[in-house]
Protein backbone atom coordinates (compact mmCIF):
# COMPACT_ATOMS: atom_id res chain seq x y z
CA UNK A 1 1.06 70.29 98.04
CA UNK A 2 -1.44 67.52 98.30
CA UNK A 3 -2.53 65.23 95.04
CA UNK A 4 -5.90 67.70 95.10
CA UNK A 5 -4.10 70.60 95.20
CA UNK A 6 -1.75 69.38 92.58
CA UNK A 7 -4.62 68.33 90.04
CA UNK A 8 -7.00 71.63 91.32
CA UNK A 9 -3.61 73.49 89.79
CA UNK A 10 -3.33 71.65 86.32
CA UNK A 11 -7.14 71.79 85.65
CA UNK A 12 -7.09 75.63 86.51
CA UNK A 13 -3.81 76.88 85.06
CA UNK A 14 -4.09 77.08 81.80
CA UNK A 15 -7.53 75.83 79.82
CA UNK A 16 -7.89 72.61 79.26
CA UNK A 17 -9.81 71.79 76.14
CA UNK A 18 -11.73 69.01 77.05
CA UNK A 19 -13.70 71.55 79.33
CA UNK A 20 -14.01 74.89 77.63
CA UNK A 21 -13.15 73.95 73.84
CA UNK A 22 -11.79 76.14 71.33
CA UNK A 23 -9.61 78.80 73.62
CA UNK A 24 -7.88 75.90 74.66
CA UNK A 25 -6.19 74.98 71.35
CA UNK A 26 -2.57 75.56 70.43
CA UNK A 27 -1.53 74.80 66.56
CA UNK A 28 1.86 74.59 67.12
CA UNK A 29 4.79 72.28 69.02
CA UNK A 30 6.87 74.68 70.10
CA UNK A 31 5.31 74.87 74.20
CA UNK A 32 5.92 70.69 74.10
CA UNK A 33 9.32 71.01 72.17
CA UNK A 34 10.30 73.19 75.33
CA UNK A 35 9.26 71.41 78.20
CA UNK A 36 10.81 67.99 76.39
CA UNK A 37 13.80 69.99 76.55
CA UNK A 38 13.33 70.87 79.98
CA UNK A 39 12.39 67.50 80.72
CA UNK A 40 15.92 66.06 79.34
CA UNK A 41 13.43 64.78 76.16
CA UNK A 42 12.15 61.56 78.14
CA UNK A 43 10.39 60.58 75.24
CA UNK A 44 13.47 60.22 73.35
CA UNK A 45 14.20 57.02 75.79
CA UNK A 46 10.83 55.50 75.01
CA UNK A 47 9.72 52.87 72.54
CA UNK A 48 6.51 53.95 71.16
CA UNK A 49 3.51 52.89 69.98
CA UNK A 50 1.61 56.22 68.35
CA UNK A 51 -2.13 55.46 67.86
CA UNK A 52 -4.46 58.42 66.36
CA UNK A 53 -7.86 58.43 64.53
CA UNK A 54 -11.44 59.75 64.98
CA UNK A 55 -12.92 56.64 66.91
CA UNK A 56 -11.45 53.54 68.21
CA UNK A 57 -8.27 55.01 69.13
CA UNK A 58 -8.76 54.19 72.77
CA UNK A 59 -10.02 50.78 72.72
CA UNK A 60 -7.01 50.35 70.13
CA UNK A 61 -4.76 51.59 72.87
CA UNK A 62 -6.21 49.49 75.50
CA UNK A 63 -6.32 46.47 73.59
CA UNK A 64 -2.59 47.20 72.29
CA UNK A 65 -1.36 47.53 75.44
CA UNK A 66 -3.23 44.36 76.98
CA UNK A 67 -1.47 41.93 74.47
CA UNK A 68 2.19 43.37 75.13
CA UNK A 69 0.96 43.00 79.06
CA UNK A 70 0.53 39.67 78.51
CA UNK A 71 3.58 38.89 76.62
CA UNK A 72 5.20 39.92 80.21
CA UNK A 73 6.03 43.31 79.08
CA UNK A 74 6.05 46.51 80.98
CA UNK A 75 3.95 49.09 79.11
CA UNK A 76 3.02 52.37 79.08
CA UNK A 77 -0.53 53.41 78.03
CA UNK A 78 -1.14 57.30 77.81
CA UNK A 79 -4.91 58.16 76.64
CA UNK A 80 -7.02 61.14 77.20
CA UNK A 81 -9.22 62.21 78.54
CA UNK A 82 -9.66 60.44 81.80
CA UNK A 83 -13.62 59.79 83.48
CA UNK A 84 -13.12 59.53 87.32
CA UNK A 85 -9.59 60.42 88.18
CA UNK A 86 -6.58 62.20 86.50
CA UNK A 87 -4.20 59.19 86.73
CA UNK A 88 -6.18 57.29 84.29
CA UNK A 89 -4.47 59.00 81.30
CA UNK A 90 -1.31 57.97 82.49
CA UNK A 91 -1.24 53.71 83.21
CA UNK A 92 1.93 51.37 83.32
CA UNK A 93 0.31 47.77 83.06
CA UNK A 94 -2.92 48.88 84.51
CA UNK A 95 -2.19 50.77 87.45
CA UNK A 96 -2.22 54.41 87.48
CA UNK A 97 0.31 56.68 88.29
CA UNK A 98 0.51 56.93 91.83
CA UNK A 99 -0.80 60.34 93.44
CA UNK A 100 2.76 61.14 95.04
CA UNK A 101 3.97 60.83 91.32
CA UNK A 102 2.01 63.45 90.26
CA UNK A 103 2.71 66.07 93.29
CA UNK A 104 6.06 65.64 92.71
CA UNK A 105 5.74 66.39 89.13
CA UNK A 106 3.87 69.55 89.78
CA UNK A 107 5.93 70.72 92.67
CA UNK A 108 9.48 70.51 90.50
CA UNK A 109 8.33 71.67 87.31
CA UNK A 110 5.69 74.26 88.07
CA UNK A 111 7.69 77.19 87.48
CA UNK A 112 8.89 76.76 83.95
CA UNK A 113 5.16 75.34 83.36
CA UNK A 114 3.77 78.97 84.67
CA UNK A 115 6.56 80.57 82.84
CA UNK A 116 6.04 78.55 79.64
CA UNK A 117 2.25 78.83 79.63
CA UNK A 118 1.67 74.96 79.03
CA UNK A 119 -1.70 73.94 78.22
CA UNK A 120 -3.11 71.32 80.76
CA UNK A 121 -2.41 68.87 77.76
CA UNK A 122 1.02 69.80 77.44
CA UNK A 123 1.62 69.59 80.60
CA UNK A 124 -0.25 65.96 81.09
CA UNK A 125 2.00 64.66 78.02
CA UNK A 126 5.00 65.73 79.67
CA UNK A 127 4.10 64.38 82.99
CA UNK A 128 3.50 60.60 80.80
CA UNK A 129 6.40 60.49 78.71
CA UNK A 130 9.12 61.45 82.06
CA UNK A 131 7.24 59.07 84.30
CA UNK A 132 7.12 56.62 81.88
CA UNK A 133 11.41 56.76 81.03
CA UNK A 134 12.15 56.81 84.80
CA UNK A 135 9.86 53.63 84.89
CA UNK A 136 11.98 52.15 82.19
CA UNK A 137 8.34 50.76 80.15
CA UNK A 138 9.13 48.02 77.80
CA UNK A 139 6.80 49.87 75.56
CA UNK A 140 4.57 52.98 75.49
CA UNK A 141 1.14 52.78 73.53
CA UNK A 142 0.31 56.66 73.00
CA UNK A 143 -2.83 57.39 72.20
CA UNK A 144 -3.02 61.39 70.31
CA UNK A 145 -5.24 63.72 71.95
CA UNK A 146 -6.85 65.68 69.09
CA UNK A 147 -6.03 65.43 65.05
CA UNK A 148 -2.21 64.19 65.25
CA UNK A 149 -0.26 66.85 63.02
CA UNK A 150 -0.02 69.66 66.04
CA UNK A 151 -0.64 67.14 68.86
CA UNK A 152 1.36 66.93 71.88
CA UNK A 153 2.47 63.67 71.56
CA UNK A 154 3.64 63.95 68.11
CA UNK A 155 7.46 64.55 69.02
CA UNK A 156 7.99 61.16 69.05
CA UNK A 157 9.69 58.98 67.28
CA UNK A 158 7.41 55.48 67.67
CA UNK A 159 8.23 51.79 66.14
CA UNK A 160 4.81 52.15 64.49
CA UNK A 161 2.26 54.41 64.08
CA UNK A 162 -1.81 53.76 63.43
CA UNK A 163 -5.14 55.17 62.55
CA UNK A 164 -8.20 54.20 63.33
CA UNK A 165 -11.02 55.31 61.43
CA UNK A 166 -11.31 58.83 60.55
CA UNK A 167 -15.50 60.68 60.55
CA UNK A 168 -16.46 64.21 61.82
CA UNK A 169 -15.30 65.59 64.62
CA UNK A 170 -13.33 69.01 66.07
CA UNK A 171 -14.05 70.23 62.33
CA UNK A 172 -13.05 73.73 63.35
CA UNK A 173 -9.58 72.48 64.21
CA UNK A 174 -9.05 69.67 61.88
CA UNK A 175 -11.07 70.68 58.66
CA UNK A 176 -14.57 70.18 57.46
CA UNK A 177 -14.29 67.18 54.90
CA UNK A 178 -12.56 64.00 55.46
CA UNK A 179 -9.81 64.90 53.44
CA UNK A 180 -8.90 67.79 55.66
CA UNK A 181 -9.10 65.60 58.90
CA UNK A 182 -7.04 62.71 57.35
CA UNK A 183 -4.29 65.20 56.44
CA UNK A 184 -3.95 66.33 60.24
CA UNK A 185 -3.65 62.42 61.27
CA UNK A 186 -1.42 61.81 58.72
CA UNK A 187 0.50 64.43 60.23
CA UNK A 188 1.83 61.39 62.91
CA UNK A 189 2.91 59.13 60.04
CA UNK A 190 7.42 59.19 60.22
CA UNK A 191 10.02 58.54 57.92
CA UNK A 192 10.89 54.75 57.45
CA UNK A 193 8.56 53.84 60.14
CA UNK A 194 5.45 51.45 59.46
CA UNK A 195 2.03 52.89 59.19
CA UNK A 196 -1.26 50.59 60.52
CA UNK A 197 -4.62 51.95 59.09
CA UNK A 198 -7.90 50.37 60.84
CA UNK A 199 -10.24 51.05 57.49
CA UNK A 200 -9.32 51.63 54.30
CA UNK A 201 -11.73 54.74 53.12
CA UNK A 202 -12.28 56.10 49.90
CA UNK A 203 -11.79 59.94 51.27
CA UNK A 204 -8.99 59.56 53.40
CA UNK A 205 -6.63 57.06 51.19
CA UNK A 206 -4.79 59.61 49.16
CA UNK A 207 -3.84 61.44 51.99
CA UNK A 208 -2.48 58.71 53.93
CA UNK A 209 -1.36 56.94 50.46
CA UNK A 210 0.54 60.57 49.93
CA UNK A 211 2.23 61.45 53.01
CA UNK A 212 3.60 57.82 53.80
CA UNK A 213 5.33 57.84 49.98
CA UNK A 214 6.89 61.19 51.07
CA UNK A 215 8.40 59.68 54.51
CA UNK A 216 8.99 56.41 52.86
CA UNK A 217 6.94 54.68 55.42
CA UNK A 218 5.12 51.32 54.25
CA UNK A 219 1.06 51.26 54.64
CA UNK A 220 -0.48 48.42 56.03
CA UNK A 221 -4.99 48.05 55.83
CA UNK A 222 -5.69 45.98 58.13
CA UNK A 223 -8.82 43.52 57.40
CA UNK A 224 -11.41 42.67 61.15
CA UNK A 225 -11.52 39.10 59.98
CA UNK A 226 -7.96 38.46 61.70
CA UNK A 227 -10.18 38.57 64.96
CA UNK A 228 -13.13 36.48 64.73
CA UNK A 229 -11.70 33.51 66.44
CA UNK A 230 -11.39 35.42 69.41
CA UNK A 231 -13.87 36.62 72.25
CA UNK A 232 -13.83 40.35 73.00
CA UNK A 233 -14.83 41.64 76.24
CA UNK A 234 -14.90 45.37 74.46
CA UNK A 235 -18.66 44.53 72.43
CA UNK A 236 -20.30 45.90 69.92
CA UNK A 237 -19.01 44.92 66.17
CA UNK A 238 -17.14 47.98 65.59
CA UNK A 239 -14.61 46.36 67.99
CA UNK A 240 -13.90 43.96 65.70
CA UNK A 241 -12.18 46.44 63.72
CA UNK A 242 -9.70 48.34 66.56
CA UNK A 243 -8.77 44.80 67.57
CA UNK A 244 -7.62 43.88 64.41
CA UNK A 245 -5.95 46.97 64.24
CA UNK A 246 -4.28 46.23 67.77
CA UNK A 247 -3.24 42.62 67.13
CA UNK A 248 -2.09 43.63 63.57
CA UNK A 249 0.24 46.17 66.02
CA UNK A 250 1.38 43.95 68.20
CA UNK A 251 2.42 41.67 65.63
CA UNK A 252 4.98 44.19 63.94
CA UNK A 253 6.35 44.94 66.92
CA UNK A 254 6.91 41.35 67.47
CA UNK A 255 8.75 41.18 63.77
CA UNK A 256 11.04 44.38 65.12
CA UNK A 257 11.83 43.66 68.05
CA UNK A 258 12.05 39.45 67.61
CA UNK A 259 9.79 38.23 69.66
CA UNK A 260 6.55 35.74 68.70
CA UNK A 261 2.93 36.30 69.74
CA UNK A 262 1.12 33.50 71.61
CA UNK A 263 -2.57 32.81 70.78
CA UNK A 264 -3.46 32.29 74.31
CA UNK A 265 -2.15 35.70 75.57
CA UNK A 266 -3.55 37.24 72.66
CA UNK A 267 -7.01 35.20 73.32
CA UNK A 268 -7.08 36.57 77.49
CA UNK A 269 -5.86 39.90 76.43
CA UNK A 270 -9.62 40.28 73.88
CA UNK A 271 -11.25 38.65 77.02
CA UNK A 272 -9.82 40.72 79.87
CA UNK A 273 -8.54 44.01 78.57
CA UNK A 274 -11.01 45.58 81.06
CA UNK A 275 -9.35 44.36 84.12
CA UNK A 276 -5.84 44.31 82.55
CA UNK A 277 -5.73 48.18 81.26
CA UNK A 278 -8.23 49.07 83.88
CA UNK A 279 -10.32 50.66 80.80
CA UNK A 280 -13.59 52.02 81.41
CA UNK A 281 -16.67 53.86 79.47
CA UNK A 282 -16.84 51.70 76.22
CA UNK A 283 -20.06 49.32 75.81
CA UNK A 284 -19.89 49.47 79.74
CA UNK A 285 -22.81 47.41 80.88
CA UNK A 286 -23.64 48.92 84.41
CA UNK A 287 -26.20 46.66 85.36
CA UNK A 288 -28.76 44.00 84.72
CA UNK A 289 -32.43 44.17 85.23
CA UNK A 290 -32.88 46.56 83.64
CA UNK A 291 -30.04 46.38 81.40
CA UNK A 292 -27.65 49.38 81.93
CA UNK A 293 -25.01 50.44 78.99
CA UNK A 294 -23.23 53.81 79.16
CA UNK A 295 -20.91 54.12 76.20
CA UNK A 296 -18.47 57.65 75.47
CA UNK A 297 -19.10 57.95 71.32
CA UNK A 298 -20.20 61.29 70.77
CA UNK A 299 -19.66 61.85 67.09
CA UNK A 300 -21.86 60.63 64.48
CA UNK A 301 -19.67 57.95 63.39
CA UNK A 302 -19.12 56.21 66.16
CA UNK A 303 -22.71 57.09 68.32
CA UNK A 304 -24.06 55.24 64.26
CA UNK A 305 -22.06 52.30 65.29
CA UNK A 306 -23.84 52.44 69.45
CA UNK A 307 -26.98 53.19 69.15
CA UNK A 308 -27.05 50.36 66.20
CA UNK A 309 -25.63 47.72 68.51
CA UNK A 310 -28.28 49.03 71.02
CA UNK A 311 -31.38 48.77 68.69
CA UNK A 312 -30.03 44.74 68.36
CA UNK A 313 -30.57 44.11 72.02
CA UNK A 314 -33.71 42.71 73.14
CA UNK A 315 -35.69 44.81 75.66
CA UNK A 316 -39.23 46.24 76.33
CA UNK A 317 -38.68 49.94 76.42
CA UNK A 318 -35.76 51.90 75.67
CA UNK A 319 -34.31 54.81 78.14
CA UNK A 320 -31.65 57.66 76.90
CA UNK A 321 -30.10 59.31 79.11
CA UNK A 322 -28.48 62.20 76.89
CA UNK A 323 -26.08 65.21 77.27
CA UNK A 324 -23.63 66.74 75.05
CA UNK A 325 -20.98 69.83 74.64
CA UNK A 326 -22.20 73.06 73.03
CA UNK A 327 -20.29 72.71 70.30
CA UNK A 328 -21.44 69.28 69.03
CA UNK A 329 -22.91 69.44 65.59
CA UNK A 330 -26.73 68.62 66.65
CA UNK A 331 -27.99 68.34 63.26
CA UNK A 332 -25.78 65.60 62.68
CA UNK A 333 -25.98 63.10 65.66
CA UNK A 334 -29.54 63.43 66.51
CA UNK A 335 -31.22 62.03 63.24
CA UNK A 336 -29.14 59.17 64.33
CA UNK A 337 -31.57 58.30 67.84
CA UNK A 338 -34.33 56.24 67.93
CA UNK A 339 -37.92 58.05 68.13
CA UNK A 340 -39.48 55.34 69.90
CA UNK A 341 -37.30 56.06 72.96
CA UNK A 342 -37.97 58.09 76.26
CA UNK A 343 -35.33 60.73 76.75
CA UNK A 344 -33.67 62.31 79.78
CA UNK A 345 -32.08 65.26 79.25
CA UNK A 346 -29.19 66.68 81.27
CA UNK A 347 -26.17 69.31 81.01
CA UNK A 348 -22.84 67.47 81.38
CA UNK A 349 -21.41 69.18 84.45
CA UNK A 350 -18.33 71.35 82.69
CA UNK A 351 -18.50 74.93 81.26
CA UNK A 352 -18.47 73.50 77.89
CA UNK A 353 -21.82 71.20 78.51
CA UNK A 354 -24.68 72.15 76.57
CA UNK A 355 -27.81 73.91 78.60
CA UNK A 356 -30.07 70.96 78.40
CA UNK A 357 -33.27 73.27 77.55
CA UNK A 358 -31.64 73.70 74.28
CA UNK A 359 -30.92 70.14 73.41
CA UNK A 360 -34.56 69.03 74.63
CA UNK A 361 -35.71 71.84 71.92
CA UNK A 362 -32.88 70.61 69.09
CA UNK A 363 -33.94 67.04 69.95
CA UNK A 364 -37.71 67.73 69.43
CA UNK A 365 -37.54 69.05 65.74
CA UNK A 366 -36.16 65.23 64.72
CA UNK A 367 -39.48 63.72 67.09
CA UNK A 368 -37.27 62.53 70.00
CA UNK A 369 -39.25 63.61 73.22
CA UNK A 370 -38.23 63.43 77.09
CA UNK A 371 -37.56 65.64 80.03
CA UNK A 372 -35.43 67.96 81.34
CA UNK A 373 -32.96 67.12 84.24
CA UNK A 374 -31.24 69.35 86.68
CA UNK A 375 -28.22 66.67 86.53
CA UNK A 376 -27.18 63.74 84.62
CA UNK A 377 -27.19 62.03 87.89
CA UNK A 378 -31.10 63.29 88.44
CA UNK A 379 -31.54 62.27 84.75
CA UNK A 380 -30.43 58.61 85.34
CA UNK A 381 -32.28 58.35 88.80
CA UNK A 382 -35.62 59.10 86.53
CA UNK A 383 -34.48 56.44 84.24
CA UNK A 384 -34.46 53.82 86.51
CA UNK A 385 -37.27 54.95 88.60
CA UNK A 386 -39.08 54.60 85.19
CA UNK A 387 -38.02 51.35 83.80
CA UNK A 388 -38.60 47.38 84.29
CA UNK A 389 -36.47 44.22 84.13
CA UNK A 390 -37.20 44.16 81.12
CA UNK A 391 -36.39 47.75 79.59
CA UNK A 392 -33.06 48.91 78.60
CA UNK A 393 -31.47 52.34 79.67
CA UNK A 394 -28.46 53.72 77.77
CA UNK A 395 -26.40 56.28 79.15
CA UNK A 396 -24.57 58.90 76.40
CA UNK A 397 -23.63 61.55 73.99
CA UNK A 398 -20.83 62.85 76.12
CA UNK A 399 -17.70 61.46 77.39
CA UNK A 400 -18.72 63.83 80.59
CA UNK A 401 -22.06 61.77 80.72
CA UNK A 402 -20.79 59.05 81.17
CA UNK A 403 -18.08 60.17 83.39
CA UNK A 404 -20.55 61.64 85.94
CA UNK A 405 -22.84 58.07 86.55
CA UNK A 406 -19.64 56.29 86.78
């Protein structure tokens, strides 16, 4: 089996949510449970790090794992979903897991997978948590894949867990007010085991408030201003708050495990997580003249927090290239665009991409006009061909956008 063939088979045995959506969900543990069992529980020999939230839980991760990197640890960073190639969810300090890795994964454990009916994301988590014991990490910074509750990853037992922020998103899995949602991240919070939350919010408090009293697990809020002294490569000021969040981390783990940070690790960590975690698809500037920026927010929560940090640049004309999936709440994230901008319109290449003629006609009723695209590619060709030095271009809506022009 080659690394193509091995990857072909997890993307096509089983759904995988990321690309079809709802038939892919399981709301239960018990497939994970089983292959951890079959795995001799790997994740049982890990230290962990379990980050969840709405937004900000990957540049949380990232920046988590850069400032344990630095301290000369070896860490594990498991995130989801990946933009160019399958190894990305799966990093020990920066470098992916190597192809061979993976085929031998597949090769070994592909009958009870078949047997078991694993989801691709069962099957991915397992695949992290055994490669990263037989590595022997320092430290593994898992990032949750959906909610937190009935995720994968959440048959660990971490040093700390943390939330990010918590707004709208998979509302037909997690619930349909913030209370809802907040109860299924809670769901990660353990007994005795510190909890970091990245914003304290009026909706969500009693819910973390109540389930860390039942598990006896101390809350922390952590406040952005710890941060300001430092430069962050990851822009746009709603960093400000997940590196808070990961230095607040990194600092309890420090106080378990006796060890001291050091401001200049912490300092190149902000400055470099890029090249350190090998993180891509946040604030990503792609080029200059005209200024390029494809970023992955795709809820209204976090695309508020983008598109606000674009309207601050300075440029002549602004360029969207947009996409989304056909089950993204349109009504919601649209009002949030700028009229004044040219659109591009395009289907993210997966089944679950939305037919662009539709978004075009959903994108029209709230006055934001453009063309249709046969690709995002095609759309961000007719960007470019379109704009000046001076103009901006933004790239977004979808993860799968972005994933596709890089």
């Amino acid at each position: 089996m080659t690394y193509s063939e091995a990857v072909q088979w997890l993307f096509s045995q089983l759904p995988m949510f990321q690309r079809i959506g709802a038939a892919a969900y399981k709301a239960n543990l018990d497939n994970i449970l089983a292959f951890a069992k079959h795995l001799n529980h790997p994740e049982q020999k890990l230290k962990c790090i379990h980050i969840a939230g709405t937004n900000g839980k990957g540049s949380t991760s990232n920046m988590t794992a850069a400032i344990l990197q630095q301290h000369g640890f070896k860490v594990g960073l498991y995130t989801s979903p990946h933009l160019k190639d399958y190894r990305e969810r799966i990093r020990i300090n920066g470098a992916m897991i190597p192809e061979e890795e993976v085929v031998a994964f597949v090769e070994q454990n592909k009958a009870f997978m078949e047997k078991q009916q694993l989801s691709f994301f069962e099957m991915t988590v397992g695949l992290a948590f055994d490669y990263f014991a037989k590595q022997n990490v320092d430290y593994a910074v898992i990032e949750v894949g959906m909610g937190g509750r009935l995720d994968a990853t959440n048959i660990i037992t971490p040093l700390i867990t943390a939330i990010t922020n918590i707004s709208f998103d998979h509302t037909q899995f997690l619930g349909d007010t913030l209370e809802k949602i907040a109860i299924e991240k809670a769901g990660i919070i353990k007994n005795n085991t510190p909890l970091f939350v990245g914003r304290k919010q009026i909706e969500t408090e009693e819910a973390f408030e109540k389930m860390a009293t039942n598990r006896q697990a101390k809350i922390h809020y952590v406040k952005s201003d710890t941060v300001s002294k430092y430069k962050l490569q990851l822009q746009g000021n709603y960093q400000l708050e997940n590196a808070a969040l990961a230095l607040a981390i990194c600092k309890e783990v420090g106080h378990i495990e006796h060890f001291e940070l050091k401001e200049q690790e912490i300092a190149t960590a902000f400055a470099h997580v890029q090249e350190i975690t090998g993180f891509q698809g946040r604030w990503q500037i792609l080029a200059q003249n005209p200024l390029t920026i494809a970023d992955t927010a795709h809820n209204s929560d976090g695309l508020q927090r983008t598109l606000n940090q674009v309207q601050q640049q300075t440029y002549e004309r602004l360029h969207i290239v947009l996409g989304v999936v056909s089950d993204k709440d349109l009504a919601s994230i649209l009002p949030l665009f700028p009229q004044s901008a040219t659109y591009y319109f395009a289907k993210p290449d997966i089944p679950r991409g939305l037919d662009a003629t539709e978004l075009q006609k959903a994108a029209e009723s709230f006055d934001l006009n453009g063309k249709i695209y046969a690709s995002v590619t095609e759309a961000y060709a007719a960007a470019k061909q379109q704009s000046s030095a001076e103009d901006l271009i933004f790239i977004g809506g979808s993860t799968f956008v972005v994933a596709e022009i890089l």
